[in-house]
Structures are given as C-alpha cells and as structure tokens.
C-alpha atoms as a PDB file:
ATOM      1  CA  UNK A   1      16.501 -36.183 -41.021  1.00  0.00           C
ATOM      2  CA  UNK A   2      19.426 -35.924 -43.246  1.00  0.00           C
ATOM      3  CA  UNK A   3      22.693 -37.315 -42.041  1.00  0.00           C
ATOM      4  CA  UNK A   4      25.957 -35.703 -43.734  1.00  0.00           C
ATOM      5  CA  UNK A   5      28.775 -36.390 -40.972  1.00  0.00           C
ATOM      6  CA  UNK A   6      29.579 -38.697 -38.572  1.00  0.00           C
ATOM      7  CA  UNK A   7      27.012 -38.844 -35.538  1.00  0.00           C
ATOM      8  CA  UNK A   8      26.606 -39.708 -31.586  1.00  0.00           C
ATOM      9  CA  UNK A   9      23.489 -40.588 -30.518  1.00  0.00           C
ATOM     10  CA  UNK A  10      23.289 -40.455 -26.471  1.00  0.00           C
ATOM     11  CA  UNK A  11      20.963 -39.322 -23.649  1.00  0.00           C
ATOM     12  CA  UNK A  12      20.718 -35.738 -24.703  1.00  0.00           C
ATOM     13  CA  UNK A  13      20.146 -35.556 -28.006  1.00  0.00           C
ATOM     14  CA  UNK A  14      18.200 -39.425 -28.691  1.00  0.00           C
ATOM     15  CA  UNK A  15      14.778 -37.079 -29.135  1.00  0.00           C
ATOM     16  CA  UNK A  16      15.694 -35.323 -32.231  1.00  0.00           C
ATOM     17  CA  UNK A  17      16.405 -39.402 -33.675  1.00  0.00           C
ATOM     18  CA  UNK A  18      13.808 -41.613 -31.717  1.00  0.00           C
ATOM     19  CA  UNK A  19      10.979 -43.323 -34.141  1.00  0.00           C
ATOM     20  CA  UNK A  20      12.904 -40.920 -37.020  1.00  0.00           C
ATOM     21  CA  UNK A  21      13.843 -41.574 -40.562  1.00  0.00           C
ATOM     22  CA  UNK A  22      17.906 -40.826 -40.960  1.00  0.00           C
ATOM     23  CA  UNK A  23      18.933 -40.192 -44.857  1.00  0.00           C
ATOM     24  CA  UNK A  24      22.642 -40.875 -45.110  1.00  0.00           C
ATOM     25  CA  UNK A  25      23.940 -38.013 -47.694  1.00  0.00           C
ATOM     26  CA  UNK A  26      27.040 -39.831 -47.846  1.00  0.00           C
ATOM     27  CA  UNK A  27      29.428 -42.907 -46.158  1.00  0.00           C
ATOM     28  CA  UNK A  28      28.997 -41.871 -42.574  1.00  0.00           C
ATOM     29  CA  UNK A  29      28.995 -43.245 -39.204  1.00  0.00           C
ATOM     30  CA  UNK A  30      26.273 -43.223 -36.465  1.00  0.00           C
ATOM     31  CA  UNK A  31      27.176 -44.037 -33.262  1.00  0.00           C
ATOM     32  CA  UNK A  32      24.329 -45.261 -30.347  1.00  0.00           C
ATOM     33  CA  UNK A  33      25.884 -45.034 -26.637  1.00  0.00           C
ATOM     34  CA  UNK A  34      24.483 -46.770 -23.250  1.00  0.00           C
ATOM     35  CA  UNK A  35      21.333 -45.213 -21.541  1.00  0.00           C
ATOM     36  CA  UNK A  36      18.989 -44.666 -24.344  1.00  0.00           C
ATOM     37  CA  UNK A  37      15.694 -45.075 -24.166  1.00  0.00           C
ATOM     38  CA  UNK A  38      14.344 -48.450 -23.682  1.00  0.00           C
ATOM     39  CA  UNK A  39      12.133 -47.495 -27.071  1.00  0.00           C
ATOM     40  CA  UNK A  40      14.856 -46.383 -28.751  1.00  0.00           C
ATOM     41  CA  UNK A  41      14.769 -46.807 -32.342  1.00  0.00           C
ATOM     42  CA  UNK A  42      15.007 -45.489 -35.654  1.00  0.00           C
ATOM     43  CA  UNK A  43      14.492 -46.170 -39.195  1.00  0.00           C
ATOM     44  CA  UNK A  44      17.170 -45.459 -41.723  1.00  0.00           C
ATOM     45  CA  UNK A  45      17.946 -45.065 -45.479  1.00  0.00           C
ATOM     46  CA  UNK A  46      21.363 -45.925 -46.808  1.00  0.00           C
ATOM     47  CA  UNK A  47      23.461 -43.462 -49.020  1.00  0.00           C
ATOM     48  CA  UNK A  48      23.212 -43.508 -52.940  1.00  0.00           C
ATOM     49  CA  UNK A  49      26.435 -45.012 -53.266  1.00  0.00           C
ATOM     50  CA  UNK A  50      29.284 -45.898 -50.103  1.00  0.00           C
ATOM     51  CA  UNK A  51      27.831 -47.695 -47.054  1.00  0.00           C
ATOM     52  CA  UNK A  52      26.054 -46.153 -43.490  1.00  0.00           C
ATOM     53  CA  UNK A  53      27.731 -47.377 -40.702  1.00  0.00           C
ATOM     54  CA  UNK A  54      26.120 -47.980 -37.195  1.00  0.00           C
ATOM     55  CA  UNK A  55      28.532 -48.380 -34.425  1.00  0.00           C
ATOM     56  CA  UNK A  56      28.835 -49.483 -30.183  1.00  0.00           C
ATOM     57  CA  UNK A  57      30.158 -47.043 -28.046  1.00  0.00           C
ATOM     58  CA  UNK A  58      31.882 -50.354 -27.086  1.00  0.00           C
ATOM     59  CA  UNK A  59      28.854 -51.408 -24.625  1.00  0.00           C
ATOM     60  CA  UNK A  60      26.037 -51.128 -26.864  1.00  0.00           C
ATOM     61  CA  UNK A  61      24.993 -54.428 -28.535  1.00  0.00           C
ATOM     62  CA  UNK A  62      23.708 -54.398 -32.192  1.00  0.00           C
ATOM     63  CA  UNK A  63      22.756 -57.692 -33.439  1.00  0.00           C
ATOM     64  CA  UNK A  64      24.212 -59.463 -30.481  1.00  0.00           C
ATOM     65  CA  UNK A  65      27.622 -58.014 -30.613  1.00  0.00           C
ATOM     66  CA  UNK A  66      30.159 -54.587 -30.149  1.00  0.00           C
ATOM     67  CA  UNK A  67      30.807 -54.745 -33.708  1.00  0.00           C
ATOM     68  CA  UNK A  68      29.561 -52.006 -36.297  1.00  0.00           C
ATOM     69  CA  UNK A  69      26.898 -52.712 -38.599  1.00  0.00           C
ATOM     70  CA  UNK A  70      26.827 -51.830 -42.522  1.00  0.00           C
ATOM     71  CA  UNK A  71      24.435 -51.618 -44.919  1.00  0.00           C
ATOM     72  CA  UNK A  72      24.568 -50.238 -48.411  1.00  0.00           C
ATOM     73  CA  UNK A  73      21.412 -49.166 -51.025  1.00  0.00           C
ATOM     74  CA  UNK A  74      21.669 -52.492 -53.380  1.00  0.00           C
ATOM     75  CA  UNK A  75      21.227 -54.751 -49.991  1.00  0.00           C
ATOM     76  CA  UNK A  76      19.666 -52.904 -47.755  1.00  0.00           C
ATOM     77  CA  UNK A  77      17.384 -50.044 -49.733  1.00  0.00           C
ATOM     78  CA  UNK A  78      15.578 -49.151 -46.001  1.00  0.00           C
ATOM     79  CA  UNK A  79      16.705 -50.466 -42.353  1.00  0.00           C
ATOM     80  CA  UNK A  80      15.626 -50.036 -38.921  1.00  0.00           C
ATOM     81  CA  UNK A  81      17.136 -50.147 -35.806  1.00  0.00           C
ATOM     82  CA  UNK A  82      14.583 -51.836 -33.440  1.00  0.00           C
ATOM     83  CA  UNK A  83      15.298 -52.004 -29.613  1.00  0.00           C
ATOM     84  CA  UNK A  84      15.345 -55.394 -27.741  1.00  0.00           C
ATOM     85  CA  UNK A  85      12.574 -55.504 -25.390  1.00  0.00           C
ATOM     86  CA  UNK A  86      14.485 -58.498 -22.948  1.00  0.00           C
ATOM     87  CA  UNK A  87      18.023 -56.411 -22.891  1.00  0.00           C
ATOM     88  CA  UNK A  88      18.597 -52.799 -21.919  1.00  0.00           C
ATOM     89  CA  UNK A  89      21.620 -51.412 -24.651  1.00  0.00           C
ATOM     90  CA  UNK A  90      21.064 -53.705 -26.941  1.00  0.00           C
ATOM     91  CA  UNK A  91      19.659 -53.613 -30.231  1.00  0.00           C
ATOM     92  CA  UNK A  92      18.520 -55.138 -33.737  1.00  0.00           C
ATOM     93  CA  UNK A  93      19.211 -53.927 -36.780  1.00  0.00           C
ATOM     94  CA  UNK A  94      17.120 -55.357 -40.136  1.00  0.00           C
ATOM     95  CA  UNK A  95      18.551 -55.640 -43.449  1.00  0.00           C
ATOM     96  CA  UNK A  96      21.513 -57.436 -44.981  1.00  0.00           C
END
C-alpha cells in the first residue's frame, strides 16, 4: 500500500493496514492510536530519500516509549512494526 500523506491508523480503518506492506512515497507520518488489534502489525518500506515517521497518539508505546520512531532507506531498507504479545498498545518496531 502506498503511503503519500500523513496517516491515522485506529479501530476503523487498522484492516486496510494489518499484516500489510506500507511504501512511503515521501517523508510522511503514520500515526497508530489505542485499541488496535492485539495482532496488529505491519511491515514497512522507507521513502527513497527523507525519513517515515511512526508516531503515539500519546498512549501508544513503540519501543517502550510515546516518542516517534524514524527510519530512513540507508539504515533501515525494510521495517516492521510487530505487536507485543505481554502489553496491549504497545509495540516494536525493527530497524535502526
């Protein structure tokens, strides 16, 4: 699924993303909120150039913390988003 703007993944639209690859077109943003899926997850592929952003709502943890996530093409060629099994909202993302 090609990304090319800024995204919200919630409740309602999680099926069109779950177990998905996400192309970033360009430097965007993708958001994950509370009350996903406990299988939540997603694989993703970074833009060309410029970095893909994932992002909290503010409650959703990602690698232990509220704080977005980056990864660019020369690090991080393909990432994934991987749900933690012992936490509800909270989440792992691979790459560097």
């Amino acid at each position: 699924i090609l990304i090319s703007g800024n995204l919200t993944i919630n409740s309602l639209n999680q099926a069109t993303y779950a177990g998905k690859i996400l192309e970033f077109t360009g430097a965007f943003t993708v958001t994950l909120t509370i009350g996903l899926p406990a299988y939540f997850g997603f694989t993703a592929l970074p833009p060309a150039s410029g970095v893909a952003t994932i992002a909290s709502d503010g409650t959703v943890l990602i690698n232990g913390s509220t704080i977005d996530v980056v990864r660019d093409a020369t690090n991080s060629p393909v990432f994934a988003i991987i749900p933690r099994a012992s936490a509800s909202n909270s989440y792992v993302i691979t790459g560097a």
